[in-house]
C-alpha atoms as a PDB file:
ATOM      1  CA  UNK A   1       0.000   0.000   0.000  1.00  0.00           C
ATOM      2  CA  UNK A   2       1.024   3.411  -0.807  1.00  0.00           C
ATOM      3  CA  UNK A   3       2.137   5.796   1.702  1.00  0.00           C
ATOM      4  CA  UNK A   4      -0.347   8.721   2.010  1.00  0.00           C
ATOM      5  CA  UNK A   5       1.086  11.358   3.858  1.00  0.00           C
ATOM      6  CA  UNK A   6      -0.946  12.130   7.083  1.00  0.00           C
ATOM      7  CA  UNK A   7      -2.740   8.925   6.911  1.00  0.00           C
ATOM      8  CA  UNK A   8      -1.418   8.105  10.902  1.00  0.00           C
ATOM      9  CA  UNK A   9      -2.451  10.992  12.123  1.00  0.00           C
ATOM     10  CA  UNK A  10      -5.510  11.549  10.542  1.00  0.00           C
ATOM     11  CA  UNK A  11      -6.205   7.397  11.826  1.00  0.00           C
ATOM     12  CA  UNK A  12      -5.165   8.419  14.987  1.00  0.00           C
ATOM     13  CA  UNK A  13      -7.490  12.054  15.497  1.00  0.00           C
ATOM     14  CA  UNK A  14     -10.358  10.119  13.778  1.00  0.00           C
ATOM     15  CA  UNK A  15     -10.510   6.842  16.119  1.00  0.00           C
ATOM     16  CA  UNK A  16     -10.417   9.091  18.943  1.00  0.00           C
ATOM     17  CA  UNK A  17     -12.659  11.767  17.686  1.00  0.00           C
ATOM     18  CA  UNK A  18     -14.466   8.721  17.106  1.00  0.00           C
ATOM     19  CA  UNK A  19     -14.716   7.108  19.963  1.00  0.00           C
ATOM     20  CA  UNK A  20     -15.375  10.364  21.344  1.00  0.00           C
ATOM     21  CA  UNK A  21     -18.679  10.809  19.027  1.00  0.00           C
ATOM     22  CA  UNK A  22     -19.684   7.506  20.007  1.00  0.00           C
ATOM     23  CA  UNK A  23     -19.569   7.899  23.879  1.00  0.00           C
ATOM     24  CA  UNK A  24     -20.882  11.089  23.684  1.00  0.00           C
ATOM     25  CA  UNK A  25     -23.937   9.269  21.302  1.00  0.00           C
ATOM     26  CA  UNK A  26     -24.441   6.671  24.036  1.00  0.00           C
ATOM     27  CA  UNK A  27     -25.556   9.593  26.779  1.00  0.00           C
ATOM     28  CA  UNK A  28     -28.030  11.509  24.497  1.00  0.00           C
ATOM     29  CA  UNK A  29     -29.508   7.909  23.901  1.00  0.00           C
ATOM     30  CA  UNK A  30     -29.848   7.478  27.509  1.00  0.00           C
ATOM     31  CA  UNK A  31     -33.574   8.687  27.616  1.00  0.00           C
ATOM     32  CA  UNK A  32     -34.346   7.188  24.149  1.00  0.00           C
ATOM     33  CA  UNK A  33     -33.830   3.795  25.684  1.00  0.00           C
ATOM     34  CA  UNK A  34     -35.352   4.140  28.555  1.00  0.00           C
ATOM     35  CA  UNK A  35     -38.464   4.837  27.054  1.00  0.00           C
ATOM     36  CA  UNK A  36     -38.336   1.297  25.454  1.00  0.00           C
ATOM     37  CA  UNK A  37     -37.379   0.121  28.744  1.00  0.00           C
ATOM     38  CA  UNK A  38     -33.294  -0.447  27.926  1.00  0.00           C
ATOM     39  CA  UNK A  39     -30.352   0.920  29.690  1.00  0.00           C
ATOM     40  CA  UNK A  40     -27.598   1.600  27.302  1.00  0.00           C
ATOM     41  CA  UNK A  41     -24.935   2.677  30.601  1.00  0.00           C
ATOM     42  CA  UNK A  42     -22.083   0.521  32.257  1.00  0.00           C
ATOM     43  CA  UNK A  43     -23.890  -1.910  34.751  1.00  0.00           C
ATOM     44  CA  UNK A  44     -20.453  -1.428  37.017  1.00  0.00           C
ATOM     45  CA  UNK A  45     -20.579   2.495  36.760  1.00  0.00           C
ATOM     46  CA  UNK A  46     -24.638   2.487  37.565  1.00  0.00           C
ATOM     47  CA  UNK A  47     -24.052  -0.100  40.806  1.00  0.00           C
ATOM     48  CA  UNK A  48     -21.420   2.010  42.020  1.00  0.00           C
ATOM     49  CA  UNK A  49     -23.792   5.172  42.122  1.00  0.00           C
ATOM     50  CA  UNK A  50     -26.388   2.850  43.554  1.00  0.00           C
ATOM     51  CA  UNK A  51     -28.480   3.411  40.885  1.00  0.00           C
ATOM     52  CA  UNK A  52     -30.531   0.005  39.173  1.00  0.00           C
ATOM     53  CA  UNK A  53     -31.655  -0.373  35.409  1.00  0.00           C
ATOM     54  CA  UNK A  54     -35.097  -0.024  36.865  1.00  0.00           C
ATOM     55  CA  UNK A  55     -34.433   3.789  37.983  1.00  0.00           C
ATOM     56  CA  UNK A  56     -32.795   4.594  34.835  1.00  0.00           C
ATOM     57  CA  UNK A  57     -36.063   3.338  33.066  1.00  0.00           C
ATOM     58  CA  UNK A  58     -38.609   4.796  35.593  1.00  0.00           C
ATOM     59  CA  UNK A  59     -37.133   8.181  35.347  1.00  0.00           C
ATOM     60  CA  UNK A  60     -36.054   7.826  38.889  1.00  0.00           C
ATOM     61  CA  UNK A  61     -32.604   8.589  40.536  1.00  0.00           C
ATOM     62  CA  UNK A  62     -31.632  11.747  38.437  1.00  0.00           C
ATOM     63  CA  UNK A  63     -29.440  13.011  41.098  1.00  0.00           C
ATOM     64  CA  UNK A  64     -27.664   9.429  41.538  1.00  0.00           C
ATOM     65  CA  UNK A  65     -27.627   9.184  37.888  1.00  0.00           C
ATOM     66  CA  UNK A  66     -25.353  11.992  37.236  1.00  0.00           C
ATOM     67  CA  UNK A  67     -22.130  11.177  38.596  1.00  0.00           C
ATOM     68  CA  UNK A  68     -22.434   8.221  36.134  1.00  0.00           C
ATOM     69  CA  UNK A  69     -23.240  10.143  33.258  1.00  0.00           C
ATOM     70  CA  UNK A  70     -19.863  12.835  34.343  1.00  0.00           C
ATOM     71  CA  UNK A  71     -17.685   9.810  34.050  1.00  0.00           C
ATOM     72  CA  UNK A  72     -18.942   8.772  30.641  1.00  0.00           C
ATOM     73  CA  UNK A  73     -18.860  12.651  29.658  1.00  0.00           C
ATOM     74  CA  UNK A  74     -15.114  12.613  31.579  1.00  0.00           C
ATOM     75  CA  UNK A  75     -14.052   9.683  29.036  1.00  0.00           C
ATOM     76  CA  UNK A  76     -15.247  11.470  26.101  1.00  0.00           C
ATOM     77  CA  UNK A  77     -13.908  14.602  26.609  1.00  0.00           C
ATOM     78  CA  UNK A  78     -10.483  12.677  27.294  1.00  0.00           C
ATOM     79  CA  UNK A  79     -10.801  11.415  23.723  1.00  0.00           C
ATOM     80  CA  UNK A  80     -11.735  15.227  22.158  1.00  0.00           C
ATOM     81  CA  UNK A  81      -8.612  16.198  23.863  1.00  0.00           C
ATOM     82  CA  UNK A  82      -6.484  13.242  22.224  1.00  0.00           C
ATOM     83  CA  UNK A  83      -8.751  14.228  18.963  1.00  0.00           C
ATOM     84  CA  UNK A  84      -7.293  17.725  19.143  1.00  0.00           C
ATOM     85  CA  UNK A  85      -3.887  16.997  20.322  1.00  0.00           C
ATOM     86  CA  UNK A  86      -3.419  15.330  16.702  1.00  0.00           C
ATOM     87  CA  UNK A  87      -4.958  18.414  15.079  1.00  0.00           C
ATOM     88  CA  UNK A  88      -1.726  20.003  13.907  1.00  0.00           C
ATOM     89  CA  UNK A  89      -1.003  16.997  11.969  1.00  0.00           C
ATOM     90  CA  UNK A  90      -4.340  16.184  10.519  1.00  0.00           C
ATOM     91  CA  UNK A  91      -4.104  16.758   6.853  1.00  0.00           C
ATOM     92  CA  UNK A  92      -6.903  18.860   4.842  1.00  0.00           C
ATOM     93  CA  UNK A  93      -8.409  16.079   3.407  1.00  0.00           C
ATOM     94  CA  UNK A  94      -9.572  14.131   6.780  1.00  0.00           C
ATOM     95  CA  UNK A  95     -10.948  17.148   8.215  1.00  0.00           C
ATOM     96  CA  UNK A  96     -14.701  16.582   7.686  1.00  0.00           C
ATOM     97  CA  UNK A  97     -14.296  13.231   9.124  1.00  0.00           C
ATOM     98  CA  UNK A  98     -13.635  14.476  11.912  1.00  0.00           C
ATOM     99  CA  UNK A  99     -16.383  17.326  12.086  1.00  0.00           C
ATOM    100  CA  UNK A 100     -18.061  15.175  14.760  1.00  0.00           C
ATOM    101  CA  UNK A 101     -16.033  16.120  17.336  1.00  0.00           C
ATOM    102  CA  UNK A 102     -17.351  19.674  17.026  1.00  0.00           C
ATOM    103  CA  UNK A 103     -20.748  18.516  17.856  1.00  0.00           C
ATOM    104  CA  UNK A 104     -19.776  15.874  20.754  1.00  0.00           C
ATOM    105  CA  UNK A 105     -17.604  18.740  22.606  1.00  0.00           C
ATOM    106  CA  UNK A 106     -21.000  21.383  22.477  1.00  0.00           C
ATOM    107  CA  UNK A 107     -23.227  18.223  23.670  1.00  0.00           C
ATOM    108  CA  UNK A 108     -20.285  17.581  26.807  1.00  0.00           C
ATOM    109  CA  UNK A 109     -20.743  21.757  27.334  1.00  0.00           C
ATOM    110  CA  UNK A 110     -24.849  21.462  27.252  1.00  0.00           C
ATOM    111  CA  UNK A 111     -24.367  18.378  29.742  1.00  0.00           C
ATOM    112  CA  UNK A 112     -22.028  20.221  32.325  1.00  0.00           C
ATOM    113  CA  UNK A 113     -23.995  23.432  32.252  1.00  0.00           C
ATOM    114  CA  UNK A 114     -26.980  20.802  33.039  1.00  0.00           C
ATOM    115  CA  UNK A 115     -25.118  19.491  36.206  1.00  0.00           C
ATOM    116  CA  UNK A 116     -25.578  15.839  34.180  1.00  0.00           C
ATOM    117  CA  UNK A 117     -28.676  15.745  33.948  1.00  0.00           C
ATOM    118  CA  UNK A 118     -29.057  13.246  30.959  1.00  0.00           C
ATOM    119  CA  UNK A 119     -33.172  13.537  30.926  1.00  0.00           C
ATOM    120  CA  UNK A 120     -32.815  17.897  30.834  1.00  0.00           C
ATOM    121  CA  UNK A 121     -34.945  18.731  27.639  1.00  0.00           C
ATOM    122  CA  UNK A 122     -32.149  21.798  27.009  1.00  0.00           C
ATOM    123  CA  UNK A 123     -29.911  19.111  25.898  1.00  0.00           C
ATOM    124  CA  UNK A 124     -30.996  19.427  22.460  1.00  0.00           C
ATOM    125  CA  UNK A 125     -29.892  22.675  20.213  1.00  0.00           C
ATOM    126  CA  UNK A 126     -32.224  24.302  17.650  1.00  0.00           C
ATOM    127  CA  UNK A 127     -30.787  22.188  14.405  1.00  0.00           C
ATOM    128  CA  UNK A 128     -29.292  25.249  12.858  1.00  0.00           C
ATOM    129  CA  UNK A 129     -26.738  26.276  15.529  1.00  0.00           C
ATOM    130  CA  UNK A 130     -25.425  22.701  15.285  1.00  0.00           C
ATOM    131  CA  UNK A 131     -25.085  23.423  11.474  1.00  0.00           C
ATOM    132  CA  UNK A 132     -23.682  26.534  12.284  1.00  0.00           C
ATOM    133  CA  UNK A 133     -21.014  25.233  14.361  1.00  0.00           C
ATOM    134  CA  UNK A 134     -20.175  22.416  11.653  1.00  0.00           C
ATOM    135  CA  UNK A 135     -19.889  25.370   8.792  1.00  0.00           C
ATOM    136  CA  UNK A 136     -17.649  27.213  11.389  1.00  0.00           C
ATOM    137  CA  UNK A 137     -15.286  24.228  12.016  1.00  0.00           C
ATOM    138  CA  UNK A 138     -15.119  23.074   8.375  1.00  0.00           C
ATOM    139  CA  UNK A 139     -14.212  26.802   7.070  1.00  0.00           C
ATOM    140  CA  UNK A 140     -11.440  26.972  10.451  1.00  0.00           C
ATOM    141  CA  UNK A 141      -9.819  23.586   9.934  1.00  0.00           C
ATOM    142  CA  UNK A 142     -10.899  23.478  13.722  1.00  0.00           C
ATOM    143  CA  UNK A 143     -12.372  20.293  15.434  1.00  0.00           C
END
């Protein structure tokens, strides 16, 4: 295989911008699935706050709840960092693959301004500023 210049570090910001995006996509799930009675959190992370699946699905244990969902949003926000540590040597050409990461790092802000709260109905922007920040990043070269 041909080398591509930037390939590494374009692998390396995208699996953890990634990963990122995909932790980040497991907490705004959390009250989709408990609707249809399914807890989508780590079973060792929910016993340690003392919460059960039940509470999750009953809407119960908010509070209790949050600590779990700061850990999750700590590990994420771990990865954005990693993401945008690898920035400088992210060629032009991987940048919208990356794009994601813009959106995961508002959602983390939304949550902490929210103290956690994963069932706060202010978690979810008006569709055009999310556009807005995509269009922002894209014409920056910032993720």
């Amino acid at each position: 295989m041909a080398h591509v210049p930037g390939r590494a570090a374009a692998g390396a910001g995208g699996g953890e911008a990634g990963a990122a995006f995909g932790l980040v996509g497991g907490l705004r799930s959390v009250p989709f699935h408990a609707r249809r009675n399914r807890v989508v959190l780590p079973r060792s992370l929910l016993e340690r706050a003392g919460v059960r699946p039940s509470d999750v699905v009953e809407g119960r244990a908010r509070d209790r709840l949050a600590p779990v969902a700061a850990e999750v949003a700590a590990a994420a926000a771990a990865r954005l960092a990693a993401a945008r540590a690898a920035a400088p040597s992210v060629p032009a050409w991987a940048l919208p693959s990356l794009l994601p990461a813009v959106l995961a790092r508002s959602y983390l802000r939304r949550l902490e301004r929210r103290r956690y709260d994963l069932f706060d109905p202010g978690l979810t922007p008006a569709r055009p500023l999310r556009q807005i920040r995509l269009l922002s990043a894209a014409v920056t070269g910032r993720y």
